[in-house]
PDB file of N, CA and C in Angstrom:
ATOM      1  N   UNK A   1     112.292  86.195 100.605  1.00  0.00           N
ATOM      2  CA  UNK A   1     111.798  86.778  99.370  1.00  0.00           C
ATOM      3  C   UNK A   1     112.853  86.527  98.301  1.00  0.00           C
ATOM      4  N   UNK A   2     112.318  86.103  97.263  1.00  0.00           N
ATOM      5  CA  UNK A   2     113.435  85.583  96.063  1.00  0.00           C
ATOM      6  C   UNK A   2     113.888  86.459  95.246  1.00  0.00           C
ATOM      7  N   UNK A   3     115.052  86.202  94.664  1.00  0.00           N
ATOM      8  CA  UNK A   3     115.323  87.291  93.363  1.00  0.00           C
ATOM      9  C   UNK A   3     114.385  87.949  92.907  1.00  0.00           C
ATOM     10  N   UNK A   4     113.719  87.419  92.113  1.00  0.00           N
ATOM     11  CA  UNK A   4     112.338  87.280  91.276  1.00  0.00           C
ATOM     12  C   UNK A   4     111.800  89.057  91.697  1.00  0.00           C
ATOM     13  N   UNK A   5     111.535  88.446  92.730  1.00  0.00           N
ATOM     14  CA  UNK A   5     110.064  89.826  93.393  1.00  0.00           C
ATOM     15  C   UNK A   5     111.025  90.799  94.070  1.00  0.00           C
ATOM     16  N   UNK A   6     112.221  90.214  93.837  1.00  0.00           N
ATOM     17  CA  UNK A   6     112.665  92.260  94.254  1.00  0.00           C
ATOM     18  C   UNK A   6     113.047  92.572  92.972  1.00  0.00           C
ATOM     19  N   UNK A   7     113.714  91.699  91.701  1.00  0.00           N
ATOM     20  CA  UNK A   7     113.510  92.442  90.252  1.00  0.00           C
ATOM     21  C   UNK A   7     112.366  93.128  90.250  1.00  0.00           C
ATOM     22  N   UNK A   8     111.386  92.281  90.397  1.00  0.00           N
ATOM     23  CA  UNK A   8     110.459  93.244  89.681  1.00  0.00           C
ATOM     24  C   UNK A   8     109.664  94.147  90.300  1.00  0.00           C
ATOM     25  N   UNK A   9     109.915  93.902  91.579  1.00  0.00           N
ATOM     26  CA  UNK A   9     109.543  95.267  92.687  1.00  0.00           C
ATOM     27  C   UNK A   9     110.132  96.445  91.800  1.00  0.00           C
ATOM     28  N   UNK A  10     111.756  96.379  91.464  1.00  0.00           N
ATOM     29  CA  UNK A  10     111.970  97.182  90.933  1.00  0.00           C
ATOM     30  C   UNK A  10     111.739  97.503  89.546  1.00  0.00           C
ATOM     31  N   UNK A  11     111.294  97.072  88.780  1.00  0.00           N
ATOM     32  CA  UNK A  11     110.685  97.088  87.774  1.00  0.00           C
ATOM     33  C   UNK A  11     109.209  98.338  87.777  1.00  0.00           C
ATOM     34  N   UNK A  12     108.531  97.432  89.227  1.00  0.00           N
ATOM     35  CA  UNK A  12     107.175  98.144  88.948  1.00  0.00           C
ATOM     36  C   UNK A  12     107.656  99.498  89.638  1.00  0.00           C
ATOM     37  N   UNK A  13     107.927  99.970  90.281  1.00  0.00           N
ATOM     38  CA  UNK A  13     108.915 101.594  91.034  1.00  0.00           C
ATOM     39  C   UNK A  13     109.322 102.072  89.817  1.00  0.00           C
ATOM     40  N   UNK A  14     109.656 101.440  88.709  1.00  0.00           N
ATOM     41  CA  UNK A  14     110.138 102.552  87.450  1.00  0.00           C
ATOM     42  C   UNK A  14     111.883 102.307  86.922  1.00  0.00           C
ATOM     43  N   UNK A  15     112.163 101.444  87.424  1.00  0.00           N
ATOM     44  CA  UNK A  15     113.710 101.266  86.861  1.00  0.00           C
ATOM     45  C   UNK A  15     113.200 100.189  85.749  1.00  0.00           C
ATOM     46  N   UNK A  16     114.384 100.586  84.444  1.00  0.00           N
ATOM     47  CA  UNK A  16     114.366  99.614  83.295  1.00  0.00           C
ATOM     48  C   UNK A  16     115.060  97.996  83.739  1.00  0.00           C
ATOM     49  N   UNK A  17     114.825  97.250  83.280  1.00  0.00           N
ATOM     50  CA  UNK A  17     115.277  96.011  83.115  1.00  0.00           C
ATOM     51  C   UNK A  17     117.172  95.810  83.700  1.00  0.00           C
ATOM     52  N   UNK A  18     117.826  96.634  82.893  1.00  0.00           N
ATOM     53  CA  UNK A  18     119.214  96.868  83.005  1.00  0.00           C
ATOM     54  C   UNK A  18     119.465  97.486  85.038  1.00  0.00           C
ATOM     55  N   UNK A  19     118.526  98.517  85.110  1.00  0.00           N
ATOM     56  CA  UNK A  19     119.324  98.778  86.168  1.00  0.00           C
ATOM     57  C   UNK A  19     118.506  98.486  87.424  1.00  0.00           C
ATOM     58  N   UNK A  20     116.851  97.629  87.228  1.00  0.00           N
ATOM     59  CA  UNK A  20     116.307  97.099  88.413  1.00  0.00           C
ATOM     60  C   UNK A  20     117.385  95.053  88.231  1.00  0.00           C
ATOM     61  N   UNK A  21     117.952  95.064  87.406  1.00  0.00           N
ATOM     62  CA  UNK A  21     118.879  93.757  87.522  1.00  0.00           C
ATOM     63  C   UNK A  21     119.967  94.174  88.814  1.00  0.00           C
ATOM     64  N   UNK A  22     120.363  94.928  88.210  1.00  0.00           N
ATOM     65  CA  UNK A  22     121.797  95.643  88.971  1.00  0.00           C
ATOM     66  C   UNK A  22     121.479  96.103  90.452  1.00  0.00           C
ATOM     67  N   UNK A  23     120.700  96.948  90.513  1.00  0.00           N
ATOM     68  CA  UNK A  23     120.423  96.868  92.354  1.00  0.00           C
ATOM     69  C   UNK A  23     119.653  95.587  92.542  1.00  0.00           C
ATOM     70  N   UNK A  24     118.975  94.667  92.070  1.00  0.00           N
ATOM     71  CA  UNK A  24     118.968  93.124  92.477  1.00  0.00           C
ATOM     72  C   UNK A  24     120.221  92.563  92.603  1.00  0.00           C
ATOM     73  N   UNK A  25     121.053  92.700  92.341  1.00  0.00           N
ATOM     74  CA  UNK A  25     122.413  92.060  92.543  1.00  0.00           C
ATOM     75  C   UNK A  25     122.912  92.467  93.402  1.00  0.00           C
ATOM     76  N   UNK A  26     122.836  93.657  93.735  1.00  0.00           N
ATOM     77  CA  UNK A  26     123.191  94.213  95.101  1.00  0.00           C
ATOM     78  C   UNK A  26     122.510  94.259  96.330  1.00  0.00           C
ATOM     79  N   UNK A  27     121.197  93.546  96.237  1.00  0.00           N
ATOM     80  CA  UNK A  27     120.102  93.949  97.527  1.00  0.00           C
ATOM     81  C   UNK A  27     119.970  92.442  97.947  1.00  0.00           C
ATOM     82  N   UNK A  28     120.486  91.183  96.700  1.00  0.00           N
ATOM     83  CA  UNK A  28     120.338  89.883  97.246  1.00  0.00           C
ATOM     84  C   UNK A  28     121.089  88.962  97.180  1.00  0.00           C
ATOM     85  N   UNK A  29     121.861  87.788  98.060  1.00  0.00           N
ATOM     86  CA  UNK A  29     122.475  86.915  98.305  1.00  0.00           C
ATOM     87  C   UNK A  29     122.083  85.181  98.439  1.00  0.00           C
ATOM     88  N   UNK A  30     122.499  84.772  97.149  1.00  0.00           N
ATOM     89  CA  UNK A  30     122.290  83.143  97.556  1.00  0.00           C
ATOM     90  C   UNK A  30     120.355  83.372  96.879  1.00  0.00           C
ATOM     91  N   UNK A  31     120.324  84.342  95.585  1.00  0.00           N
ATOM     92  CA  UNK A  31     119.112  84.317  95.099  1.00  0.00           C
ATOM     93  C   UNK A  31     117.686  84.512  96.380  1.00  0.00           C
ATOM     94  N   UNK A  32     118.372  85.068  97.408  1.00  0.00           N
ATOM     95  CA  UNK A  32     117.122  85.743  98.465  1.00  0.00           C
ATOM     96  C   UNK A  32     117.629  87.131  99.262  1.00  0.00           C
ATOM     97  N   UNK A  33     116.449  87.946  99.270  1.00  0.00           N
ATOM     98  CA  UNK A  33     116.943  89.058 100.314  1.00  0.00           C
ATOM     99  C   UNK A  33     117.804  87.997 101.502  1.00  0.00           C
ATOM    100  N   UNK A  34     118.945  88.921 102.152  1.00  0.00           N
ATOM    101  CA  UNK A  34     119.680  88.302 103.476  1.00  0.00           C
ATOM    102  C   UNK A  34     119.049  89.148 104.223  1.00  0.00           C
ATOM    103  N   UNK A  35     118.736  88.132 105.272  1.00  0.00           N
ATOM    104  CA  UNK A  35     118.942  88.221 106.932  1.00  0.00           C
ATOM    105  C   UNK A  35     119.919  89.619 107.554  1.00  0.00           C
ATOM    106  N   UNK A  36     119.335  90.405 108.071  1.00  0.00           N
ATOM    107  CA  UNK A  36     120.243  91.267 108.182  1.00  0.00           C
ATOM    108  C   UNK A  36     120.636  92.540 107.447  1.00  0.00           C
ATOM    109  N   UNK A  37     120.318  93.126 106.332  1.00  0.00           N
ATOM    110  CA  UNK A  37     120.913  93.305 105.473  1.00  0.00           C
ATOM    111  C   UNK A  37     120.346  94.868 105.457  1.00  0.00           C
ATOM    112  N   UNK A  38     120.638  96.278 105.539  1.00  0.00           N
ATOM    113  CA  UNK A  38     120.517  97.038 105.757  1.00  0.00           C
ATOM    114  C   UNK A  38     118.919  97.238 104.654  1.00  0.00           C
ATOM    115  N   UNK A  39     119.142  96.580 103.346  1.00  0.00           N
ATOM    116  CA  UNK A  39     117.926  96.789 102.889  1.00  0.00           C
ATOM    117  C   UNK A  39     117.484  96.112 102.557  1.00  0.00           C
ATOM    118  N   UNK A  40     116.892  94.926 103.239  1.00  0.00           N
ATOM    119  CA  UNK A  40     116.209  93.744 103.251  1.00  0.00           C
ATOM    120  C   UNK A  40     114.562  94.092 103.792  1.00  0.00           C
ATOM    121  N   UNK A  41     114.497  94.746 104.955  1.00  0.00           N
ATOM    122  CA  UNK A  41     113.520  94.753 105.343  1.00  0.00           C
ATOM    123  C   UNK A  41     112.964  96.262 104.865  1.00  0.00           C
ATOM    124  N   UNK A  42     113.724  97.296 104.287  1.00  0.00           N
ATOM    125  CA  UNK A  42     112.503  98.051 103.290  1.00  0.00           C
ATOM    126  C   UNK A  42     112.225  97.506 102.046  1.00  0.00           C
ATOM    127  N   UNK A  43     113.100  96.220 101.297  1.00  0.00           N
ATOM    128  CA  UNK A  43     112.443  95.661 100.289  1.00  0.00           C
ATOM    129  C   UNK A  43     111.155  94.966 100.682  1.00  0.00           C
ATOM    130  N   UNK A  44     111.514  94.365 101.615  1.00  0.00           N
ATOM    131  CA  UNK A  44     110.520  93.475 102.029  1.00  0.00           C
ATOM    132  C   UNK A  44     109.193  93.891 102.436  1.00  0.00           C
ATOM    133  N   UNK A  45     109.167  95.252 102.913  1.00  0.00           N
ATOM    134  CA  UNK A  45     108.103  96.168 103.651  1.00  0.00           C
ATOM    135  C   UNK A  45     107.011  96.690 102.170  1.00  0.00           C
ATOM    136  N   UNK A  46     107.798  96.836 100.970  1.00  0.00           N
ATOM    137  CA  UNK A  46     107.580  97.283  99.463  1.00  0.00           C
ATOM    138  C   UNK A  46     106.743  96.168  98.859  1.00  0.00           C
ATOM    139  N   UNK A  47     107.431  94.815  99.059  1.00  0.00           N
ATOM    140  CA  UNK A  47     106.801  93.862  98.146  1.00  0.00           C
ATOM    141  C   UNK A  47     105.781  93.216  99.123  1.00  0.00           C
ATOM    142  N   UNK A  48     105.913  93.290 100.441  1.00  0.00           N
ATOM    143  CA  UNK A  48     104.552  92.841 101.114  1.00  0.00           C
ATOM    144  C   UNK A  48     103.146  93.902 101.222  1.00  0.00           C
ATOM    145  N   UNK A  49     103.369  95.255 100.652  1.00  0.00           N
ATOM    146  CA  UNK A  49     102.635  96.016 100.605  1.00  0.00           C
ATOM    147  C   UNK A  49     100.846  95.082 100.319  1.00  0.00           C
ATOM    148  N   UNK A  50     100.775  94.412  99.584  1.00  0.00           N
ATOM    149  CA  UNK A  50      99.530  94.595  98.932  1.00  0.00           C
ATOM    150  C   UNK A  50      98.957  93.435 100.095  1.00  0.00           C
ATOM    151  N   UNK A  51     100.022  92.632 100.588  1.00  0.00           N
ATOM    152  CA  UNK A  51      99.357  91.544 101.976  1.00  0.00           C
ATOM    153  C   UNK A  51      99.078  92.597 103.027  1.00  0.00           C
ATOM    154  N   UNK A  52      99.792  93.415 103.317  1.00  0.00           N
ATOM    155  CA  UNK A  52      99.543  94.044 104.690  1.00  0.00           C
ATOM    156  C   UNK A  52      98.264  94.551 104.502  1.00  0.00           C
ATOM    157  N   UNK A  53      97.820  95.261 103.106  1.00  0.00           N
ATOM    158  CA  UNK A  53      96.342  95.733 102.907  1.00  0.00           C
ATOM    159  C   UNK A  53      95.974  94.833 103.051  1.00  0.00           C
ATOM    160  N   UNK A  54      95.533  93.541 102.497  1.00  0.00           N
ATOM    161  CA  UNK A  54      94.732  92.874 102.685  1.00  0.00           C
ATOM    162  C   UNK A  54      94.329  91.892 104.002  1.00  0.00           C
ATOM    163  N   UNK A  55      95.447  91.992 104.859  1.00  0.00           N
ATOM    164  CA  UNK A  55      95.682  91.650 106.234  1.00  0.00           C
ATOM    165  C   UNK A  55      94.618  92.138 107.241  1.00  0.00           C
ATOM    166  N   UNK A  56      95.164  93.696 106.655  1.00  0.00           N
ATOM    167  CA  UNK A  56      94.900  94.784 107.526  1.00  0.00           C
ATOM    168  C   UNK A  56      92.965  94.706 107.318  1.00  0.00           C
ATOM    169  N   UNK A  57      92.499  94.890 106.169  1.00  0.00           N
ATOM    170  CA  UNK A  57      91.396  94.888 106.021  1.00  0.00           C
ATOM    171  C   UNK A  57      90.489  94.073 106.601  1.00  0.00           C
ATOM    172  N   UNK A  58      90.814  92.802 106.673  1.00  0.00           N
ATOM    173  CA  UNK A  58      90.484  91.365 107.295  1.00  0.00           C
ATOM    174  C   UNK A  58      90.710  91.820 108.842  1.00  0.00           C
ATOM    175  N   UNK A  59      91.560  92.408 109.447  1.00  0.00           N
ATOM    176  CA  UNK A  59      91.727  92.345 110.835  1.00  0.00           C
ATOM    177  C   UNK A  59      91.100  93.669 111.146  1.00  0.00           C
ATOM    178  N   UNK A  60      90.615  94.644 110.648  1.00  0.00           N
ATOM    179  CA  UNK A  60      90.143  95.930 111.102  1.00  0.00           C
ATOM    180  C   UNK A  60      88.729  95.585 110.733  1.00  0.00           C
ATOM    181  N   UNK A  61      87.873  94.922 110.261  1.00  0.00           N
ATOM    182  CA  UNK A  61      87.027  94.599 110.303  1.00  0.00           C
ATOM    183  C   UNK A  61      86.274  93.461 111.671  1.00  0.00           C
ATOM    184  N   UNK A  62      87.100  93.361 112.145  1.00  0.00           N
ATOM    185  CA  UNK A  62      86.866  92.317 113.576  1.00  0.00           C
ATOM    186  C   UNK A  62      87.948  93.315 114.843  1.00  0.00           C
ATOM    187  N   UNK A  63      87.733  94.337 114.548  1.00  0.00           N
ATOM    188  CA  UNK A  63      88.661  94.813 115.463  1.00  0.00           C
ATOM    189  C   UNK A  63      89.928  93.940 116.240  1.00  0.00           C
ATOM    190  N   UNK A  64      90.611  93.752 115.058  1.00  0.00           N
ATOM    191  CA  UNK A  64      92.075  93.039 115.535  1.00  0.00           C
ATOM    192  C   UNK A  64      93.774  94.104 114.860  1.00  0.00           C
ATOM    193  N   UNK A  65      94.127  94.384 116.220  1.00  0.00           N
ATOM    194  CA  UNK A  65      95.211  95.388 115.677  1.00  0.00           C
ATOM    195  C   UNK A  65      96.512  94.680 115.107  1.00  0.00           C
ATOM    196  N   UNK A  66      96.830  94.811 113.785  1.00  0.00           N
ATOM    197  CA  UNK A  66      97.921  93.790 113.027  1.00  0.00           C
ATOM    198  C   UNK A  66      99.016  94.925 112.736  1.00  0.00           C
ATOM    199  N   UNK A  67     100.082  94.367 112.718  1.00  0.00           N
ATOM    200  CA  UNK A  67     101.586  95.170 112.505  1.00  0.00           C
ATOM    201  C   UNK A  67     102.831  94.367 111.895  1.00  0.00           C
ATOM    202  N   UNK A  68     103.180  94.894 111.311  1.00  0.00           N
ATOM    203  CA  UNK A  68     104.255  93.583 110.708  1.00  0.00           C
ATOM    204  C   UNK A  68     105.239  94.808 110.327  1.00  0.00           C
ATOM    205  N   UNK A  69     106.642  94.440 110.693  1.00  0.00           N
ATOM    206  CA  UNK A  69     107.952  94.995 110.157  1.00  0.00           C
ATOM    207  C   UNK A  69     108.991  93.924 109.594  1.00  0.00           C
ATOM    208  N   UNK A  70     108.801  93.712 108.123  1.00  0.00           N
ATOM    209  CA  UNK A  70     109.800  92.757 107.823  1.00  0.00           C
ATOM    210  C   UNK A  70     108.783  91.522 107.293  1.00  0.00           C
ATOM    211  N   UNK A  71     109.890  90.933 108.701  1.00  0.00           N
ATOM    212  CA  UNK A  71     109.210  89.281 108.919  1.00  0.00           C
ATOM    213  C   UNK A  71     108.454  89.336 109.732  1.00  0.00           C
ATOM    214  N   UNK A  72     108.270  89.948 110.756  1.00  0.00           N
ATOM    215  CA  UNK A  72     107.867  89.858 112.272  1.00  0.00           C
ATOM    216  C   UNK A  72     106.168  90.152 112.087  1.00  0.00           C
ATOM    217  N   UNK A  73     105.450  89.226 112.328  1.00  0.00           N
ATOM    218  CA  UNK A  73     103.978  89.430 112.585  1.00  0.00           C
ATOM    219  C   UNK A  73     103.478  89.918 113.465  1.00  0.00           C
ATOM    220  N   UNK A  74     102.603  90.738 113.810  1.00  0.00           N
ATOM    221  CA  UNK A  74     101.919  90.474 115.389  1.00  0.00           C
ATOM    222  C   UNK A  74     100.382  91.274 115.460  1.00  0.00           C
ATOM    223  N   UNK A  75      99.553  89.997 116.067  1.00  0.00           N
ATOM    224  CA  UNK A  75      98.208  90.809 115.991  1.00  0.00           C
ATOM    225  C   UNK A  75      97.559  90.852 117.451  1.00  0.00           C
ATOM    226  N   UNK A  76      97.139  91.864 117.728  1.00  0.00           N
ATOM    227  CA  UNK A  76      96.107  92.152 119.524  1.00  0.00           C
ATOM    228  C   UNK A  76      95.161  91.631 119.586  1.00  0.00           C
TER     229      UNK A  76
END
């Protein structure tokens, strides 16, 4: 996930410009969330929000159980 979409993750949560920059500078390395990174994967859990709905919708309609933490996919 790039700079980009955790700025403005934080952006849309309610921080101004000035200080959703500033915890972007602190949440990412080499212009991407890191591997590892204590808060990588609740950013990541935030900005994939609107796929997991739409995942989820698509797979609960065919009775298929989907779960994702992070990166990690997995469907029954």
């Amino acid at each position: 996930i790039d700079r980009n979409r955790v700025f403005y993750e934080f952006v849309n949560i309610g921080y101004n410009d000035e200080v959703a920059d500033l915890l972007t500078n602190v949440c990412v390395l080499d212009d991407k969330l890191p591997q590892g990174a204590v808060t990588s994967a609740y950013l990541a859990n935030l900005i994939c929000r609107k796929l997991d709905s739409r995942i989820s919708g698509y797979c609960n309609k065919r009775n298929i159980v989907y779960t994702r933490y992070a990166d990690d996919l997995a469907s029954i």
